[in-house]
Protein backbone atom coordinates (compact mmCIF):
# COMPACT_ATOMS: atom_id res chain seq x y z
CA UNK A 1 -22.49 -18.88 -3.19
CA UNK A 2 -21.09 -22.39 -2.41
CA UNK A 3 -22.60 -24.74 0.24
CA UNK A 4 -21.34 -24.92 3.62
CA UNK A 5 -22.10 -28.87 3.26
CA UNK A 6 -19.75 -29.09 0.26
CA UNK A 7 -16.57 -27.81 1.87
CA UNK A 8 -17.15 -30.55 4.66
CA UNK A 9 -17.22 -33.58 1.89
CA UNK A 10 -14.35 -31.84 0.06
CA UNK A 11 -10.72 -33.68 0.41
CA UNK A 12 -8.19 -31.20 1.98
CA UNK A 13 -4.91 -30.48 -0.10
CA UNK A 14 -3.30 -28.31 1.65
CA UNK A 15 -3.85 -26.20 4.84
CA UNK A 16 -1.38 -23.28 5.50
CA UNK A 17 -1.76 -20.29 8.53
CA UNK A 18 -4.51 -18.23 6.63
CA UNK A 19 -6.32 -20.54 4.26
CA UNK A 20 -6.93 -24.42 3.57
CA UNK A 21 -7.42 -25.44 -0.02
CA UNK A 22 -9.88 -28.03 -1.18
CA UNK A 23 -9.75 -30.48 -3.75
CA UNK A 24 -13.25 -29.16 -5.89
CA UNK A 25 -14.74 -30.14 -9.08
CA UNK A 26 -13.86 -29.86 -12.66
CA UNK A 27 -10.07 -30.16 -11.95
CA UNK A 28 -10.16 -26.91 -9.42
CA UNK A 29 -9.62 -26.03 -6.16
CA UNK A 30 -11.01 -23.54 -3.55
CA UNK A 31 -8.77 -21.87 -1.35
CA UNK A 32 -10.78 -21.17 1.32
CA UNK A 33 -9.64 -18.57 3.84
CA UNK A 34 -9.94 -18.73 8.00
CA UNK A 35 -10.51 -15.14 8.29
CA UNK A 36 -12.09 -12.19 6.11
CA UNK A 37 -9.78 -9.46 4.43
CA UNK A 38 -9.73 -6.68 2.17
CA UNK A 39 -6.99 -8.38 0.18
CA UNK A 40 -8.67 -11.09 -1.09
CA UNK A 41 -9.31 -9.43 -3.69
CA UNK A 42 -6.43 -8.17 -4.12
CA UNK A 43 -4.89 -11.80 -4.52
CA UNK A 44 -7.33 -12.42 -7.55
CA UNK A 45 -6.15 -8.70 -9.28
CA UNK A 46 -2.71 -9.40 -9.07
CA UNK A 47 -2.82 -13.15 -9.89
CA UNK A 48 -4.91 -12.59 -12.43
CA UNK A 49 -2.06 -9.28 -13.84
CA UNK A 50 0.92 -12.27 -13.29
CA UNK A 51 -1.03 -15.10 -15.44
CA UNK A 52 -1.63 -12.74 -18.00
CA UNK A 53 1.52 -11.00 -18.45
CA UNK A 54 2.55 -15.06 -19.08
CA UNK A 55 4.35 -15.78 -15.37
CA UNK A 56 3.83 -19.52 -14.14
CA UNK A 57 0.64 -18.83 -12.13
CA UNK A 58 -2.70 -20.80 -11.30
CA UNK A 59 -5.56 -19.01 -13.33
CA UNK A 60 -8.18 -17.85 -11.51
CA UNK A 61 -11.07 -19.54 -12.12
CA UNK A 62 -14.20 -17.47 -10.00
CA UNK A 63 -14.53 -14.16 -8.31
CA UNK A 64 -15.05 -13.79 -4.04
CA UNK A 65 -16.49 -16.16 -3.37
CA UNK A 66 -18.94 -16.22 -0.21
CA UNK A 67 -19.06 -19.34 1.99
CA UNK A 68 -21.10 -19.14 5.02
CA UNK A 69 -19.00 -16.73 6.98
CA UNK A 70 -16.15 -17.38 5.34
CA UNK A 71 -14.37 -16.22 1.39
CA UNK A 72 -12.74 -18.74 -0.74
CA UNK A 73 -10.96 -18.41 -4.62
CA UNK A 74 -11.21 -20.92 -7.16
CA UNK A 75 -7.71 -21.66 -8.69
CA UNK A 76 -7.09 -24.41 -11.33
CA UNK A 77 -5.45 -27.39 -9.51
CA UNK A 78 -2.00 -27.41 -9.99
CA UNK A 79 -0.29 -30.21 -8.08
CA UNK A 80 3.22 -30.58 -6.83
CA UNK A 81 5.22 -29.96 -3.57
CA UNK A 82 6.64 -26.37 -2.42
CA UNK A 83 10.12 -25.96 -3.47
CA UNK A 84 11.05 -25.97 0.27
CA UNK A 85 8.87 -29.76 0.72
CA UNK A 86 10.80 -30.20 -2.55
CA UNK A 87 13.96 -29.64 -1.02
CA UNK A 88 13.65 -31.22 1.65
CA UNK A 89 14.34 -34.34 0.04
CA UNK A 90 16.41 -33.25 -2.54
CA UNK A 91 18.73 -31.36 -0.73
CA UNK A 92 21.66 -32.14 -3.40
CA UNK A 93 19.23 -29.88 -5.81
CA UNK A 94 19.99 -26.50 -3.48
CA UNK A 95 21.79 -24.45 -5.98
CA UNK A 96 19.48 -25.34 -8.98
CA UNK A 97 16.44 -24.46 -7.36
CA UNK A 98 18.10 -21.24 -6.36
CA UNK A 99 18.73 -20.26 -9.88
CA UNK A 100 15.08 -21.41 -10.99
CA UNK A 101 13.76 -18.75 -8.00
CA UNK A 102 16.47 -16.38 -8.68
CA UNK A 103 15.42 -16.51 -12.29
CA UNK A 104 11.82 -16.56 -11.88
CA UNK A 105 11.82 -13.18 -9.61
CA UNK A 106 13.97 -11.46 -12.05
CA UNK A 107 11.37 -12.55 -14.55
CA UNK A 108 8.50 -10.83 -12.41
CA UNK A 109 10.70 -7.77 -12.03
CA UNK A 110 11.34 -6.60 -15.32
CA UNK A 111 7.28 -6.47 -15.60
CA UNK A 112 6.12 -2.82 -15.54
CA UNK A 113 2.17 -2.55 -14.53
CA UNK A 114 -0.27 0.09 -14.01
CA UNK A 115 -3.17 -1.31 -12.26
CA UNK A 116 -2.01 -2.75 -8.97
CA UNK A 117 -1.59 -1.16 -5.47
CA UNK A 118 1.28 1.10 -4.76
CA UNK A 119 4.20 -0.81 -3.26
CA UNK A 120 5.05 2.31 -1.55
CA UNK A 121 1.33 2.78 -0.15
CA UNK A 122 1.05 -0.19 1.49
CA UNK A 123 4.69 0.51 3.26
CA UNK A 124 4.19 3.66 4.50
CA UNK A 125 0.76 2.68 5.92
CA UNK A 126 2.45 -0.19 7.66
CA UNK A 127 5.17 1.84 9.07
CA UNK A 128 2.41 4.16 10.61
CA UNK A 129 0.90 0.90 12.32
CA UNK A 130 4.26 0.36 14.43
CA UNK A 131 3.87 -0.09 17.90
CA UNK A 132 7.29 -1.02 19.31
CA UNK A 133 9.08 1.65 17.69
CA UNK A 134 9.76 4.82 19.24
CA UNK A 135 7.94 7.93 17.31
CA UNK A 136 11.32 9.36 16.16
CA UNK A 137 12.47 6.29 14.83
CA UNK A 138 9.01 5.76 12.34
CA UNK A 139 10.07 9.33 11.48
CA UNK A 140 13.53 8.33 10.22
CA UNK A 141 11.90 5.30 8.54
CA UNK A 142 9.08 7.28 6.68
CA UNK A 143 12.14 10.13 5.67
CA UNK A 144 13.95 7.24 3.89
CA UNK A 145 10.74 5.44 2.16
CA UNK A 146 10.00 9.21 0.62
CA UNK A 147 13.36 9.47 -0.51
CA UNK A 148 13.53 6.13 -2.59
CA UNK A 149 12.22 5.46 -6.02
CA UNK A 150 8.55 3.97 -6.20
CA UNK A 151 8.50 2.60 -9.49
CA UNK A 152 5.86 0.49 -10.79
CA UNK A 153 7.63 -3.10 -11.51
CA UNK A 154 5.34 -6.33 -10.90
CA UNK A 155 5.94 -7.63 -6.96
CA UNK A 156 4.81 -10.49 -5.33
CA UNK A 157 5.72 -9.65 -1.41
CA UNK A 158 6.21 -13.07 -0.22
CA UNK A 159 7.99 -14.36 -2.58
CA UNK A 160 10.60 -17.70 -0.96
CA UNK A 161 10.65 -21.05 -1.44
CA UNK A 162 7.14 -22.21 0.09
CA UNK A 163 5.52 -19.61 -2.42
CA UNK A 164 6.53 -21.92 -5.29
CA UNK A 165 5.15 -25.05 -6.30
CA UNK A 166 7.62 -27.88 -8.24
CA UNK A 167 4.92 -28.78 -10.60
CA UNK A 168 5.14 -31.31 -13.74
CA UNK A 169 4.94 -27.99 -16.20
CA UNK A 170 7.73 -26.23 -14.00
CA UNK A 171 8.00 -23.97 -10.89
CA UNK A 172 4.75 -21.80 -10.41
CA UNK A 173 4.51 -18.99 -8.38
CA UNK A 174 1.37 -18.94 -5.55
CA UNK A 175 -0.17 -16.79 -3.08
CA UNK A 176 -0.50 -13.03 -4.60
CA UNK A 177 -2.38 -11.38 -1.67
CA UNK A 178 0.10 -8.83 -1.35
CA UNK A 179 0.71 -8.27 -5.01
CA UNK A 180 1.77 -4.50 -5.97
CA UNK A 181 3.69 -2.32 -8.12
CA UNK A 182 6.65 -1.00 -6.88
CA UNK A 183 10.42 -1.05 -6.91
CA UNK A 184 12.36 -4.26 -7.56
CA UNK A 185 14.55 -3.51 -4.92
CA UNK A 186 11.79 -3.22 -2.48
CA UNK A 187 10.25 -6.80 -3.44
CA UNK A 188 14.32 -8.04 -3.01
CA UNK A 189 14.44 -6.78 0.49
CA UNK A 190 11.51 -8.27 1.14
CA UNK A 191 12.86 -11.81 -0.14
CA UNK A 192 15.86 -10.95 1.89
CA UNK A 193 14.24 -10.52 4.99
CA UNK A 194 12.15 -14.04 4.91
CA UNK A 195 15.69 -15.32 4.45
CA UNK A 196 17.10 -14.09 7.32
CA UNK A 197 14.01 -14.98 9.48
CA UNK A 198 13.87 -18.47 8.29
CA UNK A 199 17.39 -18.71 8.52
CA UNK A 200 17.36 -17.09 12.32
CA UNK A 201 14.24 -19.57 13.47
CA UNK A 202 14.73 -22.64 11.45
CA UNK A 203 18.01 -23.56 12.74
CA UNK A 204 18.02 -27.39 12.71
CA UNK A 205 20.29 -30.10 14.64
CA UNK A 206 21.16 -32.00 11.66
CA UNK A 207 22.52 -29.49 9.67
CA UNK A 208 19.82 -28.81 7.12
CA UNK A 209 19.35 -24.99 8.43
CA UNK A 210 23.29 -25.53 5.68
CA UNK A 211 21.48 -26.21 2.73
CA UNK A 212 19.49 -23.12 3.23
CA UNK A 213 22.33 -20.83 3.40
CA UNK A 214 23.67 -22.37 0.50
CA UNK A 215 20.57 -21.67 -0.90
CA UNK A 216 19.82 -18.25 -0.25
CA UNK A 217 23.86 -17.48 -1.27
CA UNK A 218 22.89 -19.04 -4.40
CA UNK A 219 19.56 -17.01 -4.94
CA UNK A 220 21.02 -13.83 -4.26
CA UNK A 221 24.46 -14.48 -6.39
CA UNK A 222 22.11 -15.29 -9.49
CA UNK A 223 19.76 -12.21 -9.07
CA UNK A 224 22.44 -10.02 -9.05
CA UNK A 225 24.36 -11.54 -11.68
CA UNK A 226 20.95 -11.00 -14.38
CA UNK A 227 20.63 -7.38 -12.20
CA UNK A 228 23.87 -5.71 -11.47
CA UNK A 229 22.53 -2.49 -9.97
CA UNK A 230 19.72 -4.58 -8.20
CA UNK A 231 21.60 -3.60 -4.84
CA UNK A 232 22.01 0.18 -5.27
CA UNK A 233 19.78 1.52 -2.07
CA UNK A 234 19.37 -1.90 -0.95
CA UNK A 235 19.79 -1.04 2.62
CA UNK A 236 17.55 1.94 2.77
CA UNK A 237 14.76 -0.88 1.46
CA UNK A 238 15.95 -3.08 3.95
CA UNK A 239 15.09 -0.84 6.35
CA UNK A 240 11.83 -0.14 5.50
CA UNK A 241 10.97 -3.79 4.36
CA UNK A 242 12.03 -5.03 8.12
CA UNK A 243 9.99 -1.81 9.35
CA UNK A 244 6.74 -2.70 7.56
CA UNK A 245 7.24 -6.66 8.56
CA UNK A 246 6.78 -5.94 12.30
CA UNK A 247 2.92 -5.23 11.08
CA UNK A 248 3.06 -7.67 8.21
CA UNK A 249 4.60 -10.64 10.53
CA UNK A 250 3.28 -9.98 13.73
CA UNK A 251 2.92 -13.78 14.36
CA UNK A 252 6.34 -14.29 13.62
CA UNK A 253 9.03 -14.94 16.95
CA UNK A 254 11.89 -13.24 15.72
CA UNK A 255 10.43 -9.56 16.50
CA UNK A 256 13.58 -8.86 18.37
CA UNK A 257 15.83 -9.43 15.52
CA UNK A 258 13.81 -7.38 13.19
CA UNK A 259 13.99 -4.39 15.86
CA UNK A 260 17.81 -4.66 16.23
CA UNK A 261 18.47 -4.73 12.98
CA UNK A 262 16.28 -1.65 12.32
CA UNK A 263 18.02 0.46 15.16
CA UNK A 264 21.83 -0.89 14.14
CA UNK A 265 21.03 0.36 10.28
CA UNK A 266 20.14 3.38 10.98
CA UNK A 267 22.89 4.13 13.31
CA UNK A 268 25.35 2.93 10.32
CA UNK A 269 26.65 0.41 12.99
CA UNK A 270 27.18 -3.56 12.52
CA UNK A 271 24.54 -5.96 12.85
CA UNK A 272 24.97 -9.58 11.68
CA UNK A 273 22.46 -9.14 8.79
CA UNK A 274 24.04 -6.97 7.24
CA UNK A 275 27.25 -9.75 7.07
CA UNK A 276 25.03 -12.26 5.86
């Protein structure tokens, strides 16, 4: 167990909506997290599976950690800004740092595993968890998730540009709590999705909200260019991707969007996701 009085001495790195990482000793740092959950340790399984299948991850460098009330995981430090801080000041680098995500994902994809949680698992829990759909609606939802492939290919999740740090050895990939096996496709969607709610809630004044779209055009032009069947059922995953997200993103303001979208798709009508 760490000491409470340590973490208050400890220079802050970083502080994001679930954890705040500390600068710590012997060129480390604790990621210490604001509430307790279950899949904390899942985040050290699967980062722990990435690192040593060879993906640019942190290593893990302790267990759980207990801190006072709180958990924490000791990472090695890697320093650098997100690809989307990155960006931000680079915005002439867009379409390469596409590429680099587009290409790191693929990477992660064509990794089959066998000791992760069940993509498919965790979805059909969430969908069960859904409050502001109606009953017959989850029941279309659940039909399609049992009708799609579960596969068991390495997925992070969360994986978008604030998920990957623009370090001096290259891009790494952070923040595995929801790391599973699954289907490709699935872990796609769910890229696709953070897209469209950044893009729908980030608009800016300036025009910045521009480089993103070029962005995420980019990303998905690559990822299908090194995976040409990568979009066969891509809308049934969509579907249940935006389905599980109203439990997974519950903080998020765009619920609206999310709903429309769901009730559009499955009524084969237009919705302007499904242009984008």
């Amino acid at each position: 167990m760490e000491s409470d009085s340590s973490i208050s001495t400890a220079p802050i790195l970083a502080e994001g909506s679930t954890a705040t990482i500390y600068e710590w000793k012997d060129e480390t740092v604790l990621k210490l997290f604001k509430q307790r959950s279950s899949w904390h340790t899942n985040e050290i399984a699967s980062t722990k599976v990435a690192h040593d299948l060879g993906l640019p991850v942190p290593r893990v460098c302790s267990g759980l950690l207990e801190i006072g009330q709180q958990e924490g995981i000791m990472f090695e430090r890697v320093d650098g800004p997100t690809m989307a801080d990155f960006l931000e000041d680079h915005p002439t680098e867009v379409e390469h740092c596409a590429i680099i995500a587009a290409d790191l994902q693929s990477r992660m994809h064509s990794m089959e595993i066998a000791n992760l949680p069940l993509l498919t698992d965790l979805l059909s829990w969430s969908i069960h968890q859904t409050n502001p759909l109606e009953t017959k609606t989850i029941k279309l939802v659940e039909d399609i998730l049992a009708q799609l492939p579960a596969r068991e290919f390495l997925c992070h999740c969360d994986f978008y540009p604030r998920n990957l740090l623009m370090s001096p050895q290259g891009p790494m990939i952070i923040d595995w709590a929801i790391g599973t096996r699954g289907n490709p496709t699935a872990d796609l969607a769910r890229t696709w999705l953070i897209s469209r709610l950044l893009l729908d809630t980030e608009k800016e004044p300036d025009g910045k909200d521009m480089h993103w779209q070029r962005f995420w055009d980019t990303f998905f032009r690559r990822y299908e260019k090194l995976n040409p069947s990568c979009f066969d059922q891509f809308l049934q995953w969509q579907i249940v991707v935006a389905t599980a997200s109203l439990v997974w993103d519950k903080s998020l303001t765009s619920m609206d969007s999310r709903l429309s979208f769901i009730n559009t798709a499955l009524s084969d009508s237009e919705h302007p996701w499904l242009r984008a």
